[in-house]
Protein backbone atom coordinates (compact mmCIF):
# COMPACT_ATOMS: atom_id res chain seq x y z
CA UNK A 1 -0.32 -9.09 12.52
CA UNK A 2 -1.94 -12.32 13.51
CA UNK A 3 -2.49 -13.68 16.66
CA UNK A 4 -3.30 -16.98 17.71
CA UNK A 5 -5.51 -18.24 20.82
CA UNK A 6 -3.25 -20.79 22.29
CA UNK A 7 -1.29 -17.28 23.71
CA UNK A 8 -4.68 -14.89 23.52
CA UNK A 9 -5.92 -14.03 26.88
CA UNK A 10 -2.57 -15.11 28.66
CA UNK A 11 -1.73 -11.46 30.45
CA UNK A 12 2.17 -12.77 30.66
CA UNK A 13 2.38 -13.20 27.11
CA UNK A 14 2.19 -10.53 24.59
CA UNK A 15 2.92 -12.62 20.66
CA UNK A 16 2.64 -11.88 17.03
CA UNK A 17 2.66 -13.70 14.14
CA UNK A 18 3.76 -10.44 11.57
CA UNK A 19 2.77 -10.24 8.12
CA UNK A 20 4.45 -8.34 5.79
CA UNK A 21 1.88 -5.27 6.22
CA UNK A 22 2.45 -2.41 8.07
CA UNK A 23 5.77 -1.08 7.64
CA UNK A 24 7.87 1.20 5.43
CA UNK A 25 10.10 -0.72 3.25
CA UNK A 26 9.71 -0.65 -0.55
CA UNK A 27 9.70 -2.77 -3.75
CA UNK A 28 9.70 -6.30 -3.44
CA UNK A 29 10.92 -5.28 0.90
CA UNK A 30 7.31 -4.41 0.96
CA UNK A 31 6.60 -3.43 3.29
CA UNK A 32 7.22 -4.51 7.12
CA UNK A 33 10.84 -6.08 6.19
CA UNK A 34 12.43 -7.43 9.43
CA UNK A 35 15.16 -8.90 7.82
CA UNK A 36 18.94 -7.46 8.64
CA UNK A 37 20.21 -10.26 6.01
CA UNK A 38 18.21 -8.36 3.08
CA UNK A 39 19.54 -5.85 0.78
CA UNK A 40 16.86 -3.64 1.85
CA UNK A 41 18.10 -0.63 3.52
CA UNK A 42 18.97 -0.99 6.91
CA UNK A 43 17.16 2.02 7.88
CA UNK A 44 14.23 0.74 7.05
CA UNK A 45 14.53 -2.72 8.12
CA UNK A 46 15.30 -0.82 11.68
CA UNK A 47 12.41 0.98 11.50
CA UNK A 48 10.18 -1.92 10.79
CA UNK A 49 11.57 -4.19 13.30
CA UNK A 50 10.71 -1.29 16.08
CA UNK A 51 7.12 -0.74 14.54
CA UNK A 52 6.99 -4.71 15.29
CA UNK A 53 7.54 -4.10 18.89
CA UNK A 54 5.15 -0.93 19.47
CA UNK A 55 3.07 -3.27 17.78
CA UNK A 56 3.99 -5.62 20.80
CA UNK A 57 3.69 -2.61 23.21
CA UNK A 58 7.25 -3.06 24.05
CA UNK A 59 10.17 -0.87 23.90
CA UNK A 60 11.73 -0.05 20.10
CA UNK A 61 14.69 -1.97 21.38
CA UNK A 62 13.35 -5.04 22.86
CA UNK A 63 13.56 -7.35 19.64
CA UNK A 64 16.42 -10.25 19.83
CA UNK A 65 17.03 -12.13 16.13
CA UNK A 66 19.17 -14.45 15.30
CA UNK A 67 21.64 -15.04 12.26
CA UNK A 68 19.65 -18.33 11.34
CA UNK A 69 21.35 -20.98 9.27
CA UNK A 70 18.99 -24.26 9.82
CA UNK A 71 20.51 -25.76 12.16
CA UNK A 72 19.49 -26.74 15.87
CA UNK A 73 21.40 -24.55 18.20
CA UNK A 74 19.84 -22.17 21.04
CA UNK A 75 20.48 -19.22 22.22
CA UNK A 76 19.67 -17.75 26.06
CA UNK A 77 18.68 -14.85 25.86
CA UNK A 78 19.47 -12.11 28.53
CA UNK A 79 19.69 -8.84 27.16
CA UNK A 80 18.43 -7.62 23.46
CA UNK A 81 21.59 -7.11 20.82
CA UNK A 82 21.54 -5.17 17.59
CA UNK A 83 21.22 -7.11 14.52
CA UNK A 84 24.42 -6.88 13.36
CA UNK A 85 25.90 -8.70 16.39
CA UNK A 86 23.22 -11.48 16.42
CA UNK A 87 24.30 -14.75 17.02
CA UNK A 88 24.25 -17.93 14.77
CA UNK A 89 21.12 -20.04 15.66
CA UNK A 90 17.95 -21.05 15.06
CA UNK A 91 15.89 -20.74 18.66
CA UNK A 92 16.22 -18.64 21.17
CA UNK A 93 14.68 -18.29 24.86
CA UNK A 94 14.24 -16.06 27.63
CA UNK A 95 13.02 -15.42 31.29
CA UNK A 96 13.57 -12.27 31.53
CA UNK A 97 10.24 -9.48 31.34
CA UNK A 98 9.77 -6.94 28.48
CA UNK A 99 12.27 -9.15 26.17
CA UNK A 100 11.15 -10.42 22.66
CA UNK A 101 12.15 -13.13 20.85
CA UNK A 102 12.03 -13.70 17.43
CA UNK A 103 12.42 -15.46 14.28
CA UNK A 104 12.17 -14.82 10.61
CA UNK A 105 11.02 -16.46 7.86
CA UNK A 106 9.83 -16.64 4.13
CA UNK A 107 8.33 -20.09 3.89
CA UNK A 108 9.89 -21.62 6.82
CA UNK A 109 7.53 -22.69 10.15
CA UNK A 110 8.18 -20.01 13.18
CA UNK A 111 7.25 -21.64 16.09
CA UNK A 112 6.52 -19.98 19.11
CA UNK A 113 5.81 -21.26 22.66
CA UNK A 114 5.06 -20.11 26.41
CA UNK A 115 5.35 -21.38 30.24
CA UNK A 116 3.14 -18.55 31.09
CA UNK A 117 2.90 -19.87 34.61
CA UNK A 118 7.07 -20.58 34.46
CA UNK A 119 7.85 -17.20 32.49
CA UNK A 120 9.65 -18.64 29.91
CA UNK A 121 9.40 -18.38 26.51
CA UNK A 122 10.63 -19.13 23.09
CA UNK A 123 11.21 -19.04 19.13
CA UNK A 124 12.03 -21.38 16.74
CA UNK A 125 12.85 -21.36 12.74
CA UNK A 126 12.22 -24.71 11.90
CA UNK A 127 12.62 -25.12 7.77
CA UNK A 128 12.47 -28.95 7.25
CA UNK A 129 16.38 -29.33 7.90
CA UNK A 130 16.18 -27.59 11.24
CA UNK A 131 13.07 -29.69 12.40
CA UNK A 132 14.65 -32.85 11.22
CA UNK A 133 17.61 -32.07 12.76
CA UNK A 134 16.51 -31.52 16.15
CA UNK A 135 15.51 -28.04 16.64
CA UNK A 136 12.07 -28.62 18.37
CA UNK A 137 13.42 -30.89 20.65
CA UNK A 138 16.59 -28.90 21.48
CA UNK A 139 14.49 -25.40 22.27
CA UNK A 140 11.98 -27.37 24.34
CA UNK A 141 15.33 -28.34 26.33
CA UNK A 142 16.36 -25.29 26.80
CA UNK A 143 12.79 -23.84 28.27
CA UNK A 144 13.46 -26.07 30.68
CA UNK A 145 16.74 -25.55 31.52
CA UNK A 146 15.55 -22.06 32.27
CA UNK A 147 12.42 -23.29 34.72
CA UNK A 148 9.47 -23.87 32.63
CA UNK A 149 8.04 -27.24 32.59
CA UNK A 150 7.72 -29.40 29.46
CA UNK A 151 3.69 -30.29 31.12
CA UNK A 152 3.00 -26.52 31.01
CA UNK A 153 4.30 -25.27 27.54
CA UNK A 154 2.30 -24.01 24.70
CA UNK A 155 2.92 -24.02 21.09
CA UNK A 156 1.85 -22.05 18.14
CA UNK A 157 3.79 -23.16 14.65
CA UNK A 158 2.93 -20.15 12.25
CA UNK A 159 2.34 -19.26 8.79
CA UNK A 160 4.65 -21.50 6.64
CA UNK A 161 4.74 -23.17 3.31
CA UNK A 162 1.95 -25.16 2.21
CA UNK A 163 1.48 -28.47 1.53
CA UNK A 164 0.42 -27.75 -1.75
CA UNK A 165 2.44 -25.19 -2.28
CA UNK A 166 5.63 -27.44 -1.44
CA UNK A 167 6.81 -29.70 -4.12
CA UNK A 168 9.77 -31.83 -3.48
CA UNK A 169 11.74 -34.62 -5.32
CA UNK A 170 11.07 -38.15 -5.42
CA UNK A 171 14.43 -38.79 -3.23
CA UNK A 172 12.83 -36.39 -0.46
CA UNK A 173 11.13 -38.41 1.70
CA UNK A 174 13.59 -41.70 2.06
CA UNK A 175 15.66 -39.64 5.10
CA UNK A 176 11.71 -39.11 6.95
CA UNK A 177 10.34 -42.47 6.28
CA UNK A 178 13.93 -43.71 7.99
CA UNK A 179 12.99 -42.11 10.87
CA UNK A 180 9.50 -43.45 11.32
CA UNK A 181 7.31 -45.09 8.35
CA UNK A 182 4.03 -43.52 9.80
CA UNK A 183 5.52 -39.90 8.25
CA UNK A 184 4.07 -41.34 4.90
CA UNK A 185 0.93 -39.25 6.62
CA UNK A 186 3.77 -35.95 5.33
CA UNK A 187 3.53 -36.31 1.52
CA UNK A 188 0.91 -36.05 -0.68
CA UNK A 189 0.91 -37.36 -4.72
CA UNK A 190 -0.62 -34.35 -7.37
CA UNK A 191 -2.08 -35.99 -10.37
CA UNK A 192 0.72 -35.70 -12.33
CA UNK A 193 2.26 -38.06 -9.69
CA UNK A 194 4.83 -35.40 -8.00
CA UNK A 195 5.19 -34.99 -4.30
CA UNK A 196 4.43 -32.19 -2.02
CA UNK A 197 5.38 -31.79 1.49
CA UNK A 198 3.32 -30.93 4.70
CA UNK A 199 5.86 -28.98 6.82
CA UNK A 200 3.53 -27.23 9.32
CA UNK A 201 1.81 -30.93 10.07
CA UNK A 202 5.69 -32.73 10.56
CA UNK A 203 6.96 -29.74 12.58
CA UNK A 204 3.64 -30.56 15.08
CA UNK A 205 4.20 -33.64 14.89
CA UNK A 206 7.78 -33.05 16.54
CA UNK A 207 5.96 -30.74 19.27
CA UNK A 208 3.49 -33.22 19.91
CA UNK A 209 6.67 -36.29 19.81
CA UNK A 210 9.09 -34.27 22.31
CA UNK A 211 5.83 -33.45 24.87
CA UNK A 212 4.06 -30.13 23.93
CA UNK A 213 0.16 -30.88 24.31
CA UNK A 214 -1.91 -30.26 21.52
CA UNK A 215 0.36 -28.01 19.46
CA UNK A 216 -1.32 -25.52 16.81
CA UNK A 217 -0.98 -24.64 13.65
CA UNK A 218 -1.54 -20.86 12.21
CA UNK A 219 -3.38 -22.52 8.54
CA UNK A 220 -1.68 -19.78 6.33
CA UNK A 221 0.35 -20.69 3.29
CA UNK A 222 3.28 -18.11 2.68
CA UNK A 223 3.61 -18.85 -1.09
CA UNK A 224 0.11 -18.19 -2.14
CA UNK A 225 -0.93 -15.38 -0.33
CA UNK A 226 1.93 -12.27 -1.82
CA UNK A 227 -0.10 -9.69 0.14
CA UNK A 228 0.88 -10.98 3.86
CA UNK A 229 3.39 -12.84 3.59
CA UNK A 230 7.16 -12.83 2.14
CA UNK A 231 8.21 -16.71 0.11
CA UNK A 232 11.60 -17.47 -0.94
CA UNK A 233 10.54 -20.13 -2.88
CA UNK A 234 8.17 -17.83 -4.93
CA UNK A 235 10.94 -15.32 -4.93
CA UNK A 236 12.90 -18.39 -6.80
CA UNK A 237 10.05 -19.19 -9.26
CA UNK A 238 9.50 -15.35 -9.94
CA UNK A 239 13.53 -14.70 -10.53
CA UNK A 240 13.26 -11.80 -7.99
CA UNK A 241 16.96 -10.57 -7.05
CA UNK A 242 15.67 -10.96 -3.11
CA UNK A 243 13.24 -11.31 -0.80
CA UNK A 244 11.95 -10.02 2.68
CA UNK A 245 11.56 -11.77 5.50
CA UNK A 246 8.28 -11.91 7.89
CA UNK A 247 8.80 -11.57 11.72
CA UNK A 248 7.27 -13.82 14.15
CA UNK A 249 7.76 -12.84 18.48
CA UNK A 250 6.74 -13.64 21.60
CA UNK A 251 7.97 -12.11 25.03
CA UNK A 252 6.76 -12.24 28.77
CA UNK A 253 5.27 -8.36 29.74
CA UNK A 254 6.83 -6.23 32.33
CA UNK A 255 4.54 -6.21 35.30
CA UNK A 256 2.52 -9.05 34.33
């Protein structure tokens, strides 16, 4: 699992960006699957998702997921659910000690973020829909809502998609540029002349916009390193039947 120091040496906060190493799951689930919405067994993703959080040093059943379906709605969360009752959205916070929450991905940013000194914290799945939509902004809001204070918060965006990794079509950037002509900075021409998209920089760039200092980035690109991490979109190019998806967590400790 990787860690990253914007959360290292906080005693409140225990975090983890996952990789897909580590876990039991087979085939192309290999092998630390946390993803209920595979067709890998559910045993197994159960298993993995509970090796996540002794990983975490917290209980087997302290994980909360969502059902994620890029959009920008948040969930509170008080008490951990199983994963077949999760909830559609795509953040989720809590206050309360000894409760993770998480996110999944396979190409999309996780973002993660603290008010150590508050004890809040929270998750984020922001693929480029949910960031443009309003994700960032809307889990922020919702920290706050629960005590923390916008001043205080901390925030780690995780391995995603690389730029160079990302190609998109020419019509792609129009509905970015609308929404401020500096995000020009996002896209990047190859030689041949076709775009490619900087997700982990825009998502920062809505941190840094909606008042999280200093934001950071995990540099890890999902696509080209198949040992770590799980990619849809290489999933796509290699006509695999499905993919797995990589956990990302963050919770306050008991005690701390």
């Amino acid at each position: 699992m990787l860690t990253h120091p914007t959360f290292e040496g906080l005693p409140r906060i225990a975090h983890a960006f996952f990789t897909r190493e580590g876990g039991t799951s087979e085939g192309i689930y290999a092998s630390l699957n946390c993803g209920p919405g595979s067709n890998d067994a559910p045993d197994r993703v159960a298993e993995n998702r509970e090796r996540a959080m002794t990983m975490l040093e917290l209980p087997a059943d302290a994980l909360a997921t969502a059902r994620q379906v890029h959009g920008k709605n948040v969930c509170v969360v008080t008490r951990p659910w199983k994963a077949s009752a999760a909830p559609e959205a795509d953040a989720l916070v809590t206050n309360v000690p000894g409760l993770a929450v998480g996110i999944l991905t396979a190409d999309c940013a996780p973002v993660l973020l603290a008010d150590p000194d508050g004890g809040v914290v929270g998750a984020a799945h922001a693929g480029w829909r949910g960031a443009k939509a309003g994700v960032l902004e809307a889990v922020l809001d919702a920290m706050v809502a629960l005590g923390a204070d916008r001043a205080r918060i901390r925030a780690a965006v995780g391995p995603c998609i690389g730029q160079a990794s990302y190609e998109v079509g020419p019509e792609f950037p129009a509905p970015f540029l609308a929404e401020n002509a500096k995000h020009t900075r996002f896209f990047q021409a190859d030689a041949t002349g076709r775009l490619h998209f900087d997700l982990g920089a825009y998502v920062a760039e809505r941190l840094s916009a909606a008042g999280v200092a200093k934001p950071a980035c995990v540099h890890a690109d999902t696509f080209r390193d198949p040992a770590r991490f799980f990619s849809y979109r290489r999933t796509c190019m290699e006509n695999a039947s499905d993919y797995g998806r990589t956990l990302s967590a963050i919770a306050i400790r008991n005690g701390a």
